[in-house]
N, C-alpha and C. Protein backbone atom coordinates (compact mmCIF):
# COMPACT_ATOMS: atom_id res chain seq x y z
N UNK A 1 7.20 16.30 4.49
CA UNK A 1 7.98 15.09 4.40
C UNK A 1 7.10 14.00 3.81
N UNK A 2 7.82 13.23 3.00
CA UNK A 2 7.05 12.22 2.15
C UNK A 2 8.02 10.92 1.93
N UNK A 3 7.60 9.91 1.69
CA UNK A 3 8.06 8.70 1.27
C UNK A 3 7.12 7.86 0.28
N UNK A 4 8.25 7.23 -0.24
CA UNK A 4 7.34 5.85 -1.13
C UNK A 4 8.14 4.44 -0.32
N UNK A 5 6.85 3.55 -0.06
CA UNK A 5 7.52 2.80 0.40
C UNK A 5 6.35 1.50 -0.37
N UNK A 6 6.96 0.11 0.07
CA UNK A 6 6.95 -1.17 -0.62
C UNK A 6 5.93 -1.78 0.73
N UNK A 7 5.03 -2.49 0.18
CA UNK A 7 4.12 -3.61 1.04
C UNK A 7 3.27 -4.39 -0.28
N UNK A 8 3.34 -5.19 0.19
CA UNK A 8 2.63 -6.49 -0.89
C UNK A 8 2.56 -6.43 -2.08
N UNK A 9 4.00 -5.96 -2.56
CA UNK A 9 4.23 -6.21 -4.07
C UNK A 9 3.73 -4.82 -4.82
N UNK A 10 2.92 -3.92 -3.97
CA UNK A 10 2.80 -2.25 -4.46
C UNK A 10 3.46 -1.45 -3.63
N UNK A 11 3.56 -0.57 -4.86
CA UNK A 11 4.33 1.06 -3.87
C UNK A 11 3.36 1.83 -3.54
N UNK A 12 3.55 2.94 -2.50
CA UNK A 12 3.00 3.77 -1.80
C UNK A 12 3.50 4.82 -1.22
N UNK A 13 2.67 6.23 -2.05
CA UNK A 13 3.45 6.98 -1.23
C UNK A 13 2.70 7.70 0.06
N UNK A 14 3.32 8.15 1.04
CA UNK A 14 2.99 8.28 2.20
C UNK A 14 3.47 9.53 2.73
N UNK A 15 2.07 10.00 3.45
CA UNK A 15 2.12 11.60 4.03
C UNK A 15 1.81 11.42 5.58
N UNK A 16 2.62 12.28 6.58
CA UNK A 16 2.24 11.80 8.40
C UNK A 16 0.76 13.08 8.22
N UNK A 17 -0.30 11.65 8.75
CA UNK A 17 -2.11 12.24 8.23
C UNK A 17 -2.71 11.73 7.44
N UNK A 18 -1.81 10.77 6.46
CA UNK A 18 -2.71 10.50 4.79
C UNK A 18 -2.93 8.86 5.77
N UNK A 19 -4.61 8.36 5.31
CA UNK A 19 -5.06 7.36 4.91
C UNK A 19 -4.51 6.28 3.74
N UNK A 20 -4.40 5.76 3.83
CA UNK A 20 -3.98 4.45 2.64
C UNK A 20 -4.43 3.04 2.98
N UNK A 21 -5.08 2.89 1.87
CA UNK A 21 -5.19 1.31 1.67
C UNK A 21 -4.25 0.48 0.87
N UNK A 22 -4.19 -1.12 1.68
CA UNK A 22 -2.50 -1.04 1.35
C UNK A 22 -3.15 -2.59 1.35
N UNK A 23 -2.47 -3.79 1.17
CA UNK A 23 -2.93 -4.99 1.02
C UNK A 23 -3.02 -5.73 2.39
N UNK A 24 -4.08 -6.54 2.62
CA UNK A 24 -3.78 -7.27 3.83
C UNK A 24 -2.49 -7.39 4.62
N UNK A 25 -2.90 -6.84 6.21
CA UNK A 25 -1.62 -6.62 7.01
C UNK A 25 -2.35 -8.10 8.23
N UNK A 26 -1.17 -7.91 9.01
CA UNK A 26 -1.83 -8.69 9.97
C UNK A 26 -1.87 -7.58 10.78
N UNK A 27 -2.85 -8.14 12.43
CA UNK A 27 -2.65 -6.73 13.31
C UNK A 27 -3.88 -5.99 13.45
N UNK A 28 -4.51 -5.93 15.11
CA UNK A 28 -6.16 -5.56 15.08
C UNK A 28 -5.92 -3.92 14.94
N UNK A 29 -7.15 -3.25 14.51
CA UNK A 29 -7.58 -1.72 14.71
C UNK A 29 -6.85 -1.65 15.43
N UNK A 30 -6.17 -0.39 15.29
CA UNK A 30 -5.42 0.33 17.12
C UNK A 30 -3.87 -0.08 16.52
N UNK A 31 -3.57 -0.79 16.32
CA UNK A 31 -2.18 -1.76 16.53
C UNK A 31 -0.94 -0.74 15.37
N UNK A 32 0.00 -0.89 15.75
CA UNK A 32 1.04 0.38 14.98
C UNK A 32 1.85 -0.81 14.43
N UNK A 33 2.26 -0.52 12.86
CA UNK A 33 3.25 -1.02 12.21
C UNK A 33 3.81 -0.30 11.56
N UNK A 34 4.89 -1.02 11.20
CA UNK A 34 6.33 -0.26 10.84
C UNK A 34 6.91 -0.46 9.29
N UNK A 35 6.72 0.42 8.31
CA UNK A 35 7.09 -0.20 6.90
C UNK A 35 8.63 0.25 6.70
N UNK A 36 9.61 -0.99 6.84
CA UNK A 36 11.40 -0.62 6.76
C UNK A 36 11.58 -0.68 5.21
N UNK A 37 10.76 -0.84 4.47
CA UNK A 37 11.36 -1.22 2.81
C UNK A 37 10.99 0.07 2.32
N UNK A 38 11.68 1.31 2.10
CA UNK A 38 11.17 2.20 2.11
C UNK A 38 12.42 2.98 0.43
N UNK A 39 11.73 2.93 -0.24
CA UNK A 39 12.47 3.13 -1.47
C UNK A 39 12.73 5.03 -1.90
N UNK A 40 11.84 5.70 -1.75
CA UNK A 40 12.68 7.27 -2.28
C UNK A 40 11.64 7.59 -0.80
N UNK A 41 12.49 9.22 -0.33
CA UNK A 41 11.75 10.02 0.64
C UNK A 41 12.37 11.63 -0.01
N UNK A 42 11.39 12.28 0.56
CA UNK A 42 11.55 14.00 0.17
C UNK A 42 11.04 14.60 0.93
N UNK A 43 11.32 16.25 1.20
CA UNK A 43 10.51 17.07 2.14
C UNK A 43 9.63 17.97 1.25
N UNK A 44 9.25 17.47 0.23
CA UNK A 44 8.36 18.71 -0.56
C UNK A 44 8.99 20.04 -1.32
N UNK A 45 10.33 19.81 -1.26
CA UNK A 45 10.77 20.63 -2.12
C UNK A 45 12.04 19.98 -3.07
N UNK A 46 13.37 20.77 -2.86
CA UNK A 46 14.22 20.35 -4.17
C UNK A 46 14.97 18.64 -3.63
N UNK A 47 14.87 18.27 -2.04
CA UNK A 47 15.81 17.51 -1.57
C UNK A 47 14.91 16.28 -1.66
N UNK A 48 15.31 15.40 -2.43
CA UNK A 48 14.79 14.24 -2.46
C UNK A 48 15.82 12.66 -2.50
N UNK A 49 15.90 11.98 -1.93
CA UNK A 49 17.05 11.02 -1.24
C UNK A 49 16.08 9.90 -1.70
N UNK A 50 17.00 8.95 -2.68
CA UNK A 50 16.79 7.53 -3.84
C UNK A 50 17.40 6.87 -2.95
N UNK A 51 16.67 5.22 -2.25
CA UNK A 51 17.49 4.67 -2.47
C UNK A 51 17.96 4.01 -3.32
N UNK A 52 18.65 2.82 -2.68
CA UNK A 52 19.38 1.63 -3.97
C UNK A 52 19.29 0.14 -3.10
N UNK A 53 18.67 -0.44 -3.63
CA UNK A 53 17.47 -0.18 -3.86
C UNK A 53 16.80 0.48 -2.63
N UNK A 54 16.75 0.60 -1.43
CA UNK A 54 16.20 0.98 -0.58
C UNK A 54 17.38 2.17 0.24
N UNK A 55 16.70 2.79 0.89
CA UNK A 55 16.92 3.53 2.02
C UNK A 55 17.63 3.32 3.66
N UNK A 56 18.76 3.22 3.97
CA UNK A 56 19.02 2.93 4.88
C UNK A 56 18.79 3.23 6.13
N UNK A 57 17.96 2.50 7.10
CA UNK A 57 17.11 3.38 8.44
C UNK A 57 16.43 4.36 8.15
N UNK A 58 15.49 4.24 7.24
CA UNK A 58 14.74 5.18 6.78
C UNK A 58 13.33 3.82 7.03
N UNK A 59 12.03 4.40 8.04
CA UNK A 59 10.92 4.08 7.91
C UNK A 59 9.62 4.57 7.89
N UNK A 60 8.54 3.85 8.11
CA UNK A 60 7.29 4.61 7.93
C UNK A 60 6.46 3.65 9.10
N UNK A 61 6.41 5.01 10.15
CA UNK A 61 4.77 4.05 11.25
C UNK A 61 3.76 4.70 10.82
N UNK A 62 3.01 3.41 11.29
CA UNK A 62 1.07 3.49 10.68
C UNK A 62 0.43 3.10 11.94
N UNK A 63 -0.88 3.49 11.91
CA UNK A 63 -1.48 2.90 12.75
C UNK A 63 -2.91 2.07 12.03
N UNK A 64 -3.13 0.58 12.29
CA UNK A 64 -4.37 0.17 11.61
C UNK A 64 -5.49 0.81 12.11
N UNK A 65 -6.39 0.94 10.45
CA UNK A 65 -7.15 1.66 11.00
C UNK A 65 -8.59 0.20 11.49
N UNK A 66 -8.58 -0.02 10.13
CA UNK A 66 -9.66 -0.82 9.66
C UNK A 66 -8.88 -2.19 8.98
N UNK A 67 -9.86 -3.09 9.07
CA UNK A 67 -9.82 -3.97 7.82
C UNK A 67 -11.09 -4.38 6.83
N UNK A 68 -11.04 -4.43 5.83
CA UNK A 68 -12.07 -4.73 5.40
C UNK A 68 -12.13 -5.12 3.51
N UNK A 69 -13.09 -5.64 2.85
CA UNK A 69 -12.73 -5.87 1.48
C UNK A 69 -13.43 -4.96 0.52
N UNK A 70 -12.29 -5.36 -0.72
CA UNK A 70 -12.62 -3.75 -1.90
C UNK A 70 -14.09 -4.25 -2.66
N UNK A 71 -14.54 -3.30 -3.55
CA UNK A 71 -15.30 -3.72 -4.42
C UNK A 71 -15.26 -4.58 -5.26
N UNK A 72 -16.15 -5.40 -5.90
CA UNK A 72 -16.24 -6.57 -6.43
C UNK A 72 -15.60 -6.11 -7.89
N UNK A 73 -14.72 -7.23 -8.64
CA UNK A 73 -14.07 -7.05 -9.86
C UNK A 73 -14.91 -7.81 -10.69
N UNK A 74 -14.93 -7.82 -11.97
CA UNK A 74 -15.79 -8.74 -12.36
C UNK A 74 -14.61 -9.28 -13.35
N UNK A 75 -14.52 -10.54 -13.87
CA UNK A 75 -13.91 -11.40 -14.71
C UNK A 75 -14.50 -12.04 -15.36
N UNK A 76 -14.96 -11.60 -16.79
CA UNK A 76 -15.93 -12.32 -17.78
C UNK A 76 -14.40 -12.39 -18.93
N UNK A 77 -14.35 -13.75 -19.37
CA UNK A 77 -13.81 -14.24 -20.68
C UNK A 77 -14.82 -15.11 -21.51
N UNK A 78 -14.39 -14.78 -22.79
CA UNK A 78 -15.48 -14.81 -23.71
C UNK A 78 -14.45 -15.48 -25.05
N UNK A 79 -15.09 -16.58 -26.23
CA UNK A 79 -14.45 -16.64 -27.25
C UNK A 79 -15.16 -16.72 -27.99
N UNK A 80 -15.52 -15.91 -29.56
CA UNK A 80 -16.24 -15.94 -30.18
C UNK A 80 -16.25 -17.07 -30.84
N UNK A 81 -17.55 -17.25 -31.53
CA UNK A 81 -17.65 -18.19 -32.44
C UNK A 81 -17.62 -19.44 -31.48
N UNK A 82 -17.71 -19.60 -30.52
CA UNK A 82 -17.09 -21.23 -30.06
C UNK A 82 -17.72 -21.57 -28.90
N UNK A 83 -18.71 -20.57 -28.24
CA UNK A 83 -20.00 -20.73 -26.96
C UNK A 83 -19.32 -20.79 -25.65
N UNK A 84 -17.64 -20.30 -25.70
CA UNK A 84 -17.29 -20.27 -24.44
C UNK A 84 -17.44 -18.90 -23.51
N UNK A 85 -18.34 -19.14 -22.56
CA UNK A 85 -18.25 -17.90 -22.05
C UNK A 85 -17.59 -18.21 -20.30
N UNK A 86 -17.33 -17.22 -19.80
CA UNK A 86 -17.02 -17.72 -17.99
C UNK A 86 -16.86 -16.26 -17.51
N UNK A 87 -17.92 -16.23 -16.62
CA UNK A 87 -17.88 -15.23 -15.38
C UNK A 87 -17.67 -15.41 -13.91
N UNK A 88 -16.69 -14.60 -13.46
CA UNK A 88 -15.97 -14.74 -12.24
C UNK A 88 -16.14 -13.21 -11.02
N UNK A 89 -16.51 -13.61 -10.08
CA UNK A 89 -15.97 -11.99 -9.66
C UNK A 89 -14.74 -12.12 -7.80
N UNK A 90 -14.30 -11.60 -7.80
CA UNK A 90 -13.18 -11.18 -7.11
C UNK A 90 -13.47 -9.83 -6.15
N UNK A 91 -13.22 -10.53 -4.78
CA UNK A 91 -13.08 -9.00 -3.74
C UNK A 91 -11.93 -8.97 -3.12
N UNK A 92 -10.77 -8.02 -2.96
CA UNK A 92 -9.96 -8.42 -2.46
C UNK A 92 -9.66 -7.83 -1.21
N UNK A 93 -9.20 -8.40 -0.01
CA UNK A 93 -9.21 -7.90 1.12
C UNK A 93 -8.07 -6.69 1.36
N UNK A 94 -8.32 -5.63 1.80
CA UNK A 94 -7.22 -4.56 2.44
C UNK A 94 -7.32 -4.33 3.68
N UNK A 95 -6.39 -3.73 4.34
CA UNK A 95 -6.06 -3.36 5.19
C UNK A 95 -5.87 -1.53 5.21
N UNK A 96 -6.38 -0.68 5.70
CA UNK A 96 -6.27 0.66 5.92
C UNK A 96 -6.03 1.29 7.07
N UNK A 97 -4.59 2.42 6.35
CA UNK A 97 -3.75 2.73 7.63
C UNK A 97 -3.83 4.24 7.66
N UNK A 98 -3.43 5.04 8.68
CA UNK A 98 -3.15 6.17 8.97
C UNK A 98 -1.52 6.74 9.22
N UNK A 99 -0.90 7.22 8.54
CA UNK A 99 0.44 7.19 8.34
C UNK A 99 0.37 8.26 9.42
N UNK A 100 1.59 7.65 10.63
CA UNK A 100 1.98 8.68 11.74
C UNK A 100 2.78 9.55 11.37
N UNK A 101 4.18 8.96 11.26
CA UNK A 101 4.99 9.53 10.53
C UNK A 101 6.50 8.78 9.75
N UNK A 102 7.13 9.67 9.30
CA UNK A 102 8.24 8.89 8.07
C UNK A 102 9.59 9.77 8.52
N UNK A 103 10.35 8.75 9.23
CA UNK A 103 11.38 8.50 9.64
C UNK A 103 12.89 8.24 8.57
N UNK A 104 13.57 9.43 8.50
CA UNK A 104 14.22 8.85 7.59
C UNK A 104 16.04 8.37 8.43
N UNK A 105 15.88 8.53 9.50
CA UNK A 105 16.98 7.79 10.08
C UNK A 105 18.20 8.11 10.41
């Protein structure tokens, strides 16, 4: 059994066992949340159920695992000829879960 489901503007798909890092959640280590925006689910073979846009009573519990931030991005813009240069770098915080399981309702 599998799902794709919606949290902070990305999709995700999700296995009960799979790890995922997913964008800042609120909610300490330990703590179980519930993803209801849950857009296609399947059992690994021919049956696979679309929603429109979403899934009706169809969800996904997690349990937090961790929180913590990604690797550094770097943001250099540059224009030739003209001495503008600008370097930036960016970490962005996630949240990582342990998918219990996917509920389709």
């Amino acid at each position: 059994m599998y799902a794709v489901f919606e949290t902070g503007g990305k999709q995700f798909r999700a296995e009960p066992g799979a790890r995922i890092r997913v964008p800042s959640l609120e909610g300490e280590p330990g703590a179980s949340v519930t993803f209801d925006h849950v857009l296609l689910a399947g059992d690994g073979e021919d049956n696979v159920r679309v929603g429109t846009p979403t899934l009706e009573g169809a969800s996904v519990k997690a349990e937090v695992i961790r929180h913590g931030r990604g690797d550094k991005v770097i943001v250099f813009k540059r224009k030739r000829r003209k001495g503008y240069r600008k370097k930036q770098g960016h970490r962005q915080n996630f949240t990582e879960i342990r998918v219990e399981e996917v509920a389709l309702g």
